[in-house]
C-alpha atoms as a PDB file:
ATOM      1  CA  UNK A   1     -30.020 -12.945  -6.579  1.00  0.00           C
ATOM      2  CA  UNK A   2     -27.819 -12.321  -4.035  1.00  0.00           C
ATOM      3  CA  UNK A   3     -25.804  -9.467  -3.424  1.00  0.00           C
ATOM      4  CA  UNK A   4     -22.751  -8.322  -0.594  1.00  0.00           C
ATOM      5  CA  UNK A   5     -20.581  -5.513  -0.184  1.00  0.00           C
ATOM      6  CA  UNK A   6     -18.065  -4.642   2.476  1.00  0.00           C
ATOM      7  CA  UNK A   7     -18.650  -2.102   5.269  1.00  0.00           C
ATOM      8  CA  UNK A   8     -17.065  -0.207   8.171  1.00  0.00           C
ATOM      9  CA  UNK A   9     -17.231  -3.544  10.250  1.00  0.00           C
ATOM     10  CA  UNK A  10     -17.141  -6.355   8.108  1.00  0.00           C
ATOM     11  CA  UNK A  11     -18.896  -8.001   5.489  1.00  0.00           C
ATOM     12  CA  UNK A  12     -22.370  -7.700   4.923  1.00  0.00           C
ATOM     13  CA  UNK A  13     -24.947 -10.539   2.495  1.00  0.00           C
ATOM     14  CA  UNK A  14     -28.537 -10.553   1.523  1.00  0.00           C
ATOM     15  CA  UNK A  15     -30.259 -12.748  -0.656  1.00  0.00           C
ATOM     16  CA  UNK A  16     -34.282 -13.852  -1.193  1.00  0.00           C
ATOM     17  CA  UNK A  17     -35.636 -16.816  -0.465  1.00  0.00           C
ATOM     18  CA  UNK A  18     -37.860 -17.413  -3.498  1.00  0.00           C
ATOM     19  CA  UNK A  19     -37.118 -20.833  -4.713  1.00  0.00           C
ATOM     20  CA  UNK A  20     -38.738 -21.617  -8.309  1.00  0.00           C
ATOM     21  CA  UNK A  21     -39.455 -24.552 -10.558  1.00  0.00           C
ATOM     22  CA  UNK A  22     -39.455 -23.108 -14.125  1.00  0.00           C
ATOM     23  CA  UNK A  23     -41.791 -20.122 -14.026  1.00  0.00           C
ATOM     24  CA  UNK A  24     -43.015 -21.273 -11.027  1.00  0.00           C
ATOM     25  CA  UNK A  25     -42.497 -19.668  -7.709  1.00  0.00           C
ATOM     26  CA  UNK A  26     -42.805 -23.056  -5.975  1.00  0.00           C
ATOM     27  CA  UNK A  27     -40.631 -22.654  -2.736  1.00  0.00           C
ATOM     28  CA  UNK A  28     -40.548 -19.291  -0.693  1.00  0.00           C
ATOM     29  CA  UNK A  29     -38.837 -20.443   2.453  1.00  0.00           C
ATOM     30  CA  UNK A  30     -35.489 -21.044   1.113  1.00  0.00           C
ATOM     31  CA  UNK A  31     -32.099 -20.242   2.521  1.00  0.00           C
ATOM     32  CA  UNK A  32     -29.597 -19.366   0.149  1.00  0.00           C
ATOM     33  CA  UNK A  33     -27.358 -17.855   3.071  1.00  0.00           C
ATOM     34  CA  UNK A  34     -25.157 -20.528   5.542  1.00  0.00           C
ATOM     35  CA  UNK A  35     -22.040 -19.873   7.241  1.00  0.00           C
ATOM     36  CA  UNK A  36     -18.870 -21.702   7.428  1.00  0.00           C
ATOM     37  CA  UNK A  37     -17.519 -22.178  11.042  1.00  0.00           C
ATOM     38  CA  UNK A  38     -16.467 -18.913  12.814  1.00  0.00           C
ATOM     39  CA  UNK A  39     -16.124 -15.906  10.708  1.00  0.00           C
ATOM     40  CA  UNK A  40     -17.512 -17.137   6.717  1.00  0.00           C
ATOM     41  CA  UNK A  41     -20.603 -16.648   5.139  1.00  0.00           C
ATOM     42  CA  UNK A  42     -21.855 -18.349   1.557  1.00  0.00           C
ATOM     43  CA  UNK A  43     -24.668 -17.335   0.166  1.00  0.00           C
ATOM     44  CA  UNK A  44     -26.167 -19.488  -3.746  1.00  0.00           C
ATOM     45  CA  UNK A  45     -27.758 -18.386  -6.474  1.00  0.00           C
ATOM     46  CA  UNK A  46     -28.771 -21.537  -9.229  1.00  0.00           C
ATOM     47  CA  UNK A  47     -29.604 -24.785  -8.490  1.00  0.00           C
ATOM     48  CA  UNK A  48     -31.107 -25.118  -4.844  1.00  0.00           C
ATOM     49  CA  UNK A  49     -30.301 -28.885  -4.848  1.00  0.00           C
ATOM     50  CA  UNK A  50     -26.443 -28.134  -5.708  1.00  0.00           C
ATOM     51  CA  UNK A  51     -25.932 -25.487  -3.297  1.00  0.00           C
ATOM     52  CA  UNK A  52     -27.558 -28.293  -0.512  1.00  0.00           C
ATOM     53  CA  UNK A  53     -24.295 -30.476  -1.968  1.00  0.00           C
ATOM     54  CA  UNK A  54     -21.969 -27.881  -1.499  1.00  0.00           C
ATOM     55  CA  UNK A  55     -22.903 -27.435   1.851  1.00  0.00           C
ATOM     56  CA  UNK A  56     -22.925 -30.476   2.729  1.00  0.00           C
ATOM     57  CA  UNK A  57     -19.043 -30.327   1.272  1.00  0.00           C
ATOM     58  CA  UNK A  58     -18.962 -27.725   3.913  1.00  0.00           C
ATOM     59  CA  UNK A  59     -19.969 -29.181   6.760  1.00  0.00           C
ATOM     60  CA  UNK A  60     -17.036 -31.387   6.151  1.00  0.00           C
ATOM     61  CA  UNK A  61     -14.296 -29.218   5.948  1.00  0.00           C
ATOM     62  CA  UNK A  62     -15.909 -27.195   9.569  1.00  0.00           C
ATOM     63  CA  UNK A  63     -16.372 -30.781  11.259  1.00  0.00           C
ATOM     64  CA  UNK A  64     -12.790 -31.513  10.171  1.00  0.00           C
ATOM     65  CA  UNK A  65     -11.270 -28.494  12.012  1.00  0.00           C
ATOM     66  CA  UNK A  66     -13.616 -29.188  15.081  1.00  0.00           C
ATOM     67  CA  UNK A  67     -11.948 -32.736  15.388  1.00  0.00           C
ATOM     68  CA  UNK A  68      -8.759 -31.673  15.282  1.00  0.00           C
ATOM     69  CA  UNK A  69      -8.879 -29.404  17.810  1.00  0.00           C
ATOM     70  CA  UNK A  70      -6.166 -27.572  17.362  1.00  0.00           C
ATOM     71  CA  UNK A  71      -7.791 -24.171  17.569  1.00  0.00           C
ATOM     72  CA  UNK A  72      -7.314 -23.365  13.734  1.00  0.00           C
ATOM     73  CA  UNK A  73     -10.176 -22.470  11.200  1.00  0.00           C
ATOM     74  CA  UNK A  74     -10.240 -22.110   7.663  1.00  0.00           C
ATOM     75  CA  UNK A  75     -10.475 -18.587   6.444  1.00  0.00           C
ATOM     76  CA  UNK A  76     -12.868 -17.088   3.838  1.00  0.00           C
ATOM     77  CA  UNK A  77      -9.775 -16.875   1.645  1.00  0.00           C
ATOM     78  CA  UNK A  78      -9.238 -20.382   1.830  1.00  0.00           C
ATOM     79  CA  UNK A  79     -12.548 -21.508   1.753  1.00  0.00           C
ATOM     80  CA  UNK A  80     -13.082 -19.336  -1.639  1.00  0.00           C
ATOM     81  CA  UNK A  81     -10.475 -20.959  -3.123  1.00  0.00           C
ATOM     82  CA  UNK A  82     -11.601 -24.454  -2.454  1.00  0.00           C
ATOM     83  CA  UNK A  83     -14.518 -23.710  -3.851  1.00  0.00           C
ATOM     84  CA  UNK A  84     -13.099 -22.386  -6.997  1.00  0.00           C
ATOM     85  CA  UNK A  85     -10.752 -25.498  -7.059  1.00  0.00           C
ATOM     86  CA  UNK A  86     -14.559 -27.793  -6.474  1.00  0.00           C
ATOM     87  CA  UNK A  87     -16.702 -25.958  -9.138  1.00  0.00           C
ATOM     88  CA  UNK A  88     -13.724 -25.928 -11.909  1.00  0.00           C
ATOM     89  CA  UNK A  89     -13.443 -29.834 -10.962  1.00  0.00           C
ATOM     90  CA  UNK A  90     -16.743 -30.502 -11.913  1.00  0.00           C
ATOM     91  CA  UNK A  91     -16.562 -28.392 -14.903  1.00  0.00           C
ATOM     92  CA  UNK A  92     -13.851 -30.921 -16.137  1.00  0.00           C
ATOM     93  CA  UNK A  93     -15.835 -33.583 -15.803  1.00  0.00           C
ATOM     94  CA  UNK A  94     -18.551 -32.209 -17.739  1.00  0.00           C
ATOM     95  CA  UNK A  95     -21.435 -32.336 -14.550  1.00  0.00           C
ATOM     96  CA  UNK A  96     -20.907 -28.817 -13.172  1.00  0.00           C
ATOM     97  CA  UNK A  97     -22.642 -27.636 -10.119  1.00  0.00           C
ATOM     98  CA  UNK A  98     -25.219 -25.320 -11.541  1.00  0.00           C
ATOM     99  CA  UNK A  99     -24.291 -22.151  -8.904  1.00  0.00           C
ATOM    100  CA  UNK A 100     -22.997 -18.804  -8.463  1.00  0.00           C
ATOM    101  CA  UNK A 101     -21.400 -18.434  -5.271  1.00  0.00           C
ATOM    102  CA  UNK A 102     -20.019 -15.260  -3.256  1.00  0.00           C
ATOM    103  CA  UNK A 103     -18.219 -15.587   0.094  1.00  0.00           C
ATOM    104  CA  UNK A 104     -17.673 -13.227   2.557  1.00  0.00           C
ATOM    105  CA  UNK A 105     -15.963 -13.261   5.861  1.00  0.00           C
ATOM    106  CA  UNK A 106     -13.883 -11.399   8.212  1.00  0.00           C
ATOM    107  CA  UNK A 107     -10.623 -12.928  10.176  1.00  0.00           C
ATOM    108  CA  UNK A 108      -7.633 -10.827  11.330  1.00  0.00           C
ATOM    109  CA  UNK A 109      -9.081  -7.673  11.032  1.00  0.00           C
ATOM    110  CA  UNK A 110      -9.299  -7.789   7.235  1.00  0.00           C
ATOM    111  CA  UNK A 111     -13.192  -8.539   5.316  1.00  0.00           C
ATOM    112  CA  UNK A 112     -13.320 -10.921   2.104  1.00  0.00           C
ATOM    113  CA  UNK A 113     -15.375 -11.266  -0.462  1.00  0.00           C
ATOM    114  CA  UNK A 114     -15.268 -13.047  -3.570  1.00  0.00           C
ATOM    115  CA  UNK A 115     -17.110 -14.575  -6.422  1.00  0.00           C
ATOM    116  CA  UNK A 116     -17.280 -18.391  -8.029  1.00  0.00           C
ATOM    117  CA  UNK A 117     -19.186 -19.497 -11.225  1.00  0.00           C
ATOM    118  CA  UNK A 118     -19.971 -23.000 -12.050  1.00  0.00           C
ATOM    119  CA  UNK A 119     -16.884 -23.067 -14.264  1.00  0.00           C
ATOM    120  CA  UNK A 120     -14.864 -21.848 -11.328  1.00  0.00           C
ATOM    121  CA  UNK A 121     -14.731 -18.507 -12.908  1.00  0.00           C
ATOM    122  CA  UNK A 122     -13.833 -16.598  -9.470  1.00  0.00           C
ATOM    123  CA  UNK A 123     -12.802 -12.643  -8.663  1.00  0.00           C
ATOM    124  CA  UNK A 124     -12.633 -10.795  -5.310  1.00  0.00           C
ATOM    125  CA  UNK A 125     -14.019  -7.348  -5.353  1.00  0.00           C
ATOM    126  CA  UNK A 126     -15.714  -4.479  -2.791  1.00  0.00           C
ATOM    127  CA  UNK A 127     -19.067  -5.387  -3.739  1.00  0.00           C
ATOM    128  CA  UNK A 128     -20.539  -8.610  -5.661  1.00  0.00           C
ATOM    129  CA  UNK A 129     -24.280  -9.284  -6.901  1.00  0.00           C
ATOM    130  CA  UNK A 130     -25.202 -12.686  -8.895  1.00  0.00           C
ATOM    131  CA  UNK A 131     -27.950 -13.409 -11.482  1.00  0.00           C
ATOM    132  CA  UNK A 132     -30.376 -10.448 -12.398  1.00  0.00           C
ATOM    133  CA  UNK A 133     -28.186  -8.777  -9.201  1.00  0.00           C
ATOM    134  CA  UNK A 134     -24.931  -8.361 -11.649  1.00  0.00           C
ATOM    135  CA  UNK A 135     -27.349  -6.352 -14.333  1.00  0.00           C
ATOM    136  CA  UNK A 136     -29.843  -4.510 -12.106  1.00  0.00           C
ATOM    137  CA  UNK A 137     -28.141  -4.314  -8.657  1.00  0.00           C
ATOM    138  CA  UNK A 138     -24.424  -3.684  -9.372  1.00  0.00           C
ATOM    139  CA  UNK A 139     -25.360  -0.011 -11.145  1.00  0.00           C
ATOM    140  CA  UNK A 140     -26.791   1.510  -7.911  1.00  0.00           C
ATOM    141  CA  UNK A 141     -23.730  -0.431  -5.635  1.00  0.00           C
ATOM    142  CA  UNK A 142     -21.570   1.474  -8.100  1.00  0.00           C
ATOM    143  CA  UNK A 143     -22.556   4.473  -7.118  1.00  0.00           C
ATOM    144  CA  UNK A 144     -23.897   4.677  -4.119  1.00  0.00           C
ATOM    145  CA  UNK A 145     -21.496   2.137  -2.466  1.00  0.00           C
ATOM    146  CA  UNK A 146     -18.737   3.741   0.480  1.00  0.00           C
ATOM    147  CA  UNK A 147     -15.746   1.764   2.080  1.00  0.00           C
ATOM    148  CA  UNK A 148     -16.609   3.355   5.760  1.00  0.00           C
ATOM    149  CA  UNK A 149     -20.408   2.750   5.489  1.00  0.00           C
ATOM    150  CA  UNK A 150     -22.325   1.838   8.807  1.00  0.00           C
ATOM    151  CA  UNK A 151     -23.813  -1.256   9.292  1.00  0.00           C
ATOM    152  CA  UNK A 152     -27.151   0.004   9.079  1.00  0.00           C
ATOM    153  CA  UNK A 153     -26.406   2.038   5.385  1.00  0.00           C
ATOM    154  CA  UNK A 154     -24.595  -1.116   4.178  1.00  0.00           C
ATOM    155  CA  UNK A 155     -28.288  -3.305   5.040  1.00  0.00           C
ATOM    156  CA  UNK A 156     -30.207  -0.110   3.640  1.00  0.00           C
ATOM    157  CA  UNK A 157     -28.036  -0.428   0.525  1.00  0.00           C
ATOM    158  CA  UNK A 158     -28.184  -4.042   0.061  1.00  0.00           C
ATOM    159  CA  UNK A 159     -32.245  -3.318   0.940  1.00  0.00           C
ATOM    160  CA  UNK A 160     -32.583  -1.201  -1.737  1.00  0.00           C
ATOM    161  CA  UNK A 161     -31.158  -3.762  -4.653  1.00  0.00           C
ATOM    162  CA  UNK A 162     -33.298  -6.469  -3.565  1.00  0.00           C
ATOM    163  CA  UNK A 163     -36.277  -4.205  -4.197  1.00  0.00           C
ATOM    164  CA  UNK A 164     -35.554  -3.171  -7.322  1.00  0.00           C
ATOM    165  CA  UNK A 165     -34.992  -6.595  -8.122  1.00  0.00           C
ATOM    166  CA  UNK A 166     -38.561  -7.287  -6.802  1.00  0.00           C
ATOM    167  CA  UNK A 167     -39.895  -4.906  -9.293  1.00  0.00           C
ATOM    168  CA  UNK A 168     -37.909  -5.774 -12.246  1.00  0.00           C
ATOM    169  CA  UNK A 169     -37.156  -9.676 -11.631  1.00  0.00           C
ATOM    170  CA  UNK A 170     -40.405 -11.737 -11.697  1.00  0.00           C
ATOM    171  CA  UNK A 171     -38.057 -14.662 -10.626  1.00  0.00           C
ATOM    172  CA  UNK A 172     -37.445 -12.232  -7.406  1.00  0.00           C
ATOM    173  CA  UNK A 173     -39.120 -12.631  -3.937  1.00  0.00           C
ATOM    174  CA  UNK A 174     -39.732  -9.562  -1.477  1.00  0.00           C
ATOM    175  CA  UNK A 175     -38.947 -12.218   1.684  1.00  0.00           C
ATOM    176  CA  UNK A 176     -35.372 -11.720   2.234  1.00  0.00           C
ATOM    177  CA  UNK A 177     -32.573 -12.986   3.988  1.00  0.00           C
ATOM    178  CA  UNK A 178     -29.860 -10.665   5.927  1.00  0.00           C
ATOM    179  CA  UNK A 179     -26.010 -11.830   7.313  1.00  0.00           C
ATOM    180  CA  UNK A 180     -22.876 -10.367   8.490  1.00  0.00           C
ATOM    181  CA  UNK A 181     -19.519 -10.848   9.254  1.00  0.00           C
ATOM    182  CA  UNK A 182     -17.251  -9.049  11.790  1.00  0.00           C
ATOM    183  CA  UNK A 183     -14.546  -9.378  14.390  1.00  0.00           C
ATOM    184  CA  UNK A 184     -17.507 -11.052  16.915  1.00  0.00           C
ATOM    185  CA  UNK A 185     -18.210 -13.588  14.056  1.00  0.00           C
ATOM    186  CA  UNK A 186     -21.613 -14.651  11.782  1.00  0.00           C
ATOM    187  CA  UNK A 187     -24.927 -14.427  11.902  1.00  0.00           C
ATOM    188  CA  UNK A 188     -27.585 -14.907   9.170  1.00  0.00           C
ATOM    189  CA  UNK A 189     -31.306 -13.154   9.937  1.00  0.00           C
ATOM    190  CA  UNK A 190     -34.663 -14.740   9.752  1.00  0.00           C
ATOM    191  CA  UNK A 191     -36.226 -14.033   6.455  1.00  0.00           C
ATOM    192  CA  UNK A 192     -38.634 -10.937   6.946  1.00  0.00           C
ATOM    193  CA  UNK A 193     -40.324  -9.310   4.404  1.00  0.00           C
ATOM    194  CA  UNK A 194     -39.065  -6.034   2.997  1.00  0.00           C
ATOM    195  CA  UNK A 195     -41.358  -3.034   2.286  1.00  0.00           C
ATOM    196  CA  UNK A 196     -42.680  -2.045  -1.519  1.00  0.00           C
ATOM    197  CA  UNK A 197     -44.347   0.483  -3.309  1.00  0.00           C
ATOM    198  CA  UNK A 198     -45.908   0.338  -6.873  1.00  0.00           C
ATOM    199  CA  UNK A 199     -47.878   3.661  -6.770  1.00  0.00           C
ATOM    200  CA  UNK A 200     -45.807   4.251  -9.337  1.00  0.00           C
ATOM    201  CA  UNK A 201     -47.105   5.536 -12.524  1.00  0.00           C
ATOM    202  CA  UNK A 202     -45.335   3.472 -14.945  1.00  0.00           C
ATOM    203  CA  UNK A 203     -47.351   0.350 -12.900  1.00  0.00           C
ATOM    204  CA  UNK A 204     -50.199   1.826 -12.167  1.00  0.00           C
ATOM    205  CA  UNK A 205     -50.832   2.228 -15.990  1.00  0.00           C
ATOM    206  CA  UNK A 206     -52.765  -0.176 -18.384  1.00  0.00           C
ATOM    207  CA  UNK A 207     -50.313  -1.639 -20.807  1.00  0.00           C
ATOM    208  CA  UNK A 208     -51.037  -0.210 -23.939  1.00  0.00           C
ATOM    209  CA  UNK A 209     -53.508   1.925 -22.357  1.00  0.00           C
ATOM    210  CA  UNK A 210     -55.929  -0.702 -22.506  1.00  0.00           C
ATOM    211  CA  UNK A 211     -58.665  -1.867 -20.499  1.00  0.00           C
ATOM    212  CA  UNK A 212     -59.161  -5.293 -18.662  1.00  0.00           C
ATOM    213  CA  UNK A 213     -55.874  -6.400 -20.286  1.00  0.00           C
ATOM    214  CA  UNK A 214     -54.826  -7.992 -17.697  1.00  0.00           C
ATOM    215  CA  UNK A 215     -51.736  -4.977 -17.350  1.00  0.00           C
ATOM    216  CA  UNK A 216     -51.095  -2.799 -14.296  1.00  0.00           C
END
């Protein structure tokens, strides 16, 4: 999953770093947060190898306005829409990148986020979550969610959801990723590990109120 909503300041992402192969959780280093010259951020859920393509897609369009030197850079607008214009391409042609995207940024004073299927499918909104995120996540953005929230509400917020998706989501990692946008530009965290507690009756019980099940 990875979630972002907008704040005071800017824009604000977070995302685990759990990286699985079936039902296994084979990878739990990996970044599914980049950024996108100056003032985007990207952040994948799906198909690690496909989001690697996209970025690499990316990197072009950045290394294109470095060379030309003209002091211009693409804004998360227009990178949002290239990427809906890329992953409705590939759903033409039947071979789809297998991702859900949301892009965030902030350039002349105004934050952006938006959404992007893999059938280009895309949406702009206040707050965004994909995967387990859009079912589990987007109920407590909904209501606890504020347009002048501080930075440090907007990562408590965002804190909270990946939690619950911890709990709930056995394809979820606690090892998280954090990254903002505002008027001084991006920055993505180092993954750190985000506090839990399952004293909790409902897993503290046996399933079934067994013994040696194999429950909580």
């Amino acid at each position: 999953t990875v979630g972002d909503i907008k704040y005071r300041d800017g824009v604000m992402l977070a995302a685990d770093t759990l990286c699985s192969y079936g039902t296994l959780a084979m990878f739990k280093d990996a970044k599914r947060l980049t950024t996108v010259g100056d003032n985007t951020l990207v952040g994948a859920g799906g198909e690690y190898s496909d989001f690697q393509k996209i970025q690499h897609m990316l990197e072009d369009i950045t290394g294109d306005d470095r060379n030309y030197d003209d002091g211009y850079n693409h804004s998360p607008s227009e990178i949002y829409h290239y990427l809906r214009a890329v992953m409705y391409q590939r759903r033409n042609k039947m071979n789809p990148l297998w991702n859900n995207l949301l892009i965030g940024g902030f350039k002349d004073g105004e934050a952006f986020l938006g959404s992007v299927d893999m059938i280009g499918t895309a949406f702009t909104d206040d707050f965004l979550a994909t995967g387990f995120g859009a079912h589990l996540a987007l109920p407590i953005l909904r209501k606890r969610w504020q347009p002048d929230m501080e930075e440090g509400e907007a990562r408590e917020l965002l804190e909270d959801c990946l939690r619950v998706l911890f709990y709930r989501d056995c394809r979820a990692l606690n090892k998280v990723q954090v990254a903002k946008a505002t008027a001084e530009g991006t920055i993505v965290s180092d993954p750190y590990t985000i506090s839990t507690n399952w004293s909790s009756a409902s897993f503290m019980q046996n399933a079934g109120n067994l013994q040696g099940d194999g429950g909580w």
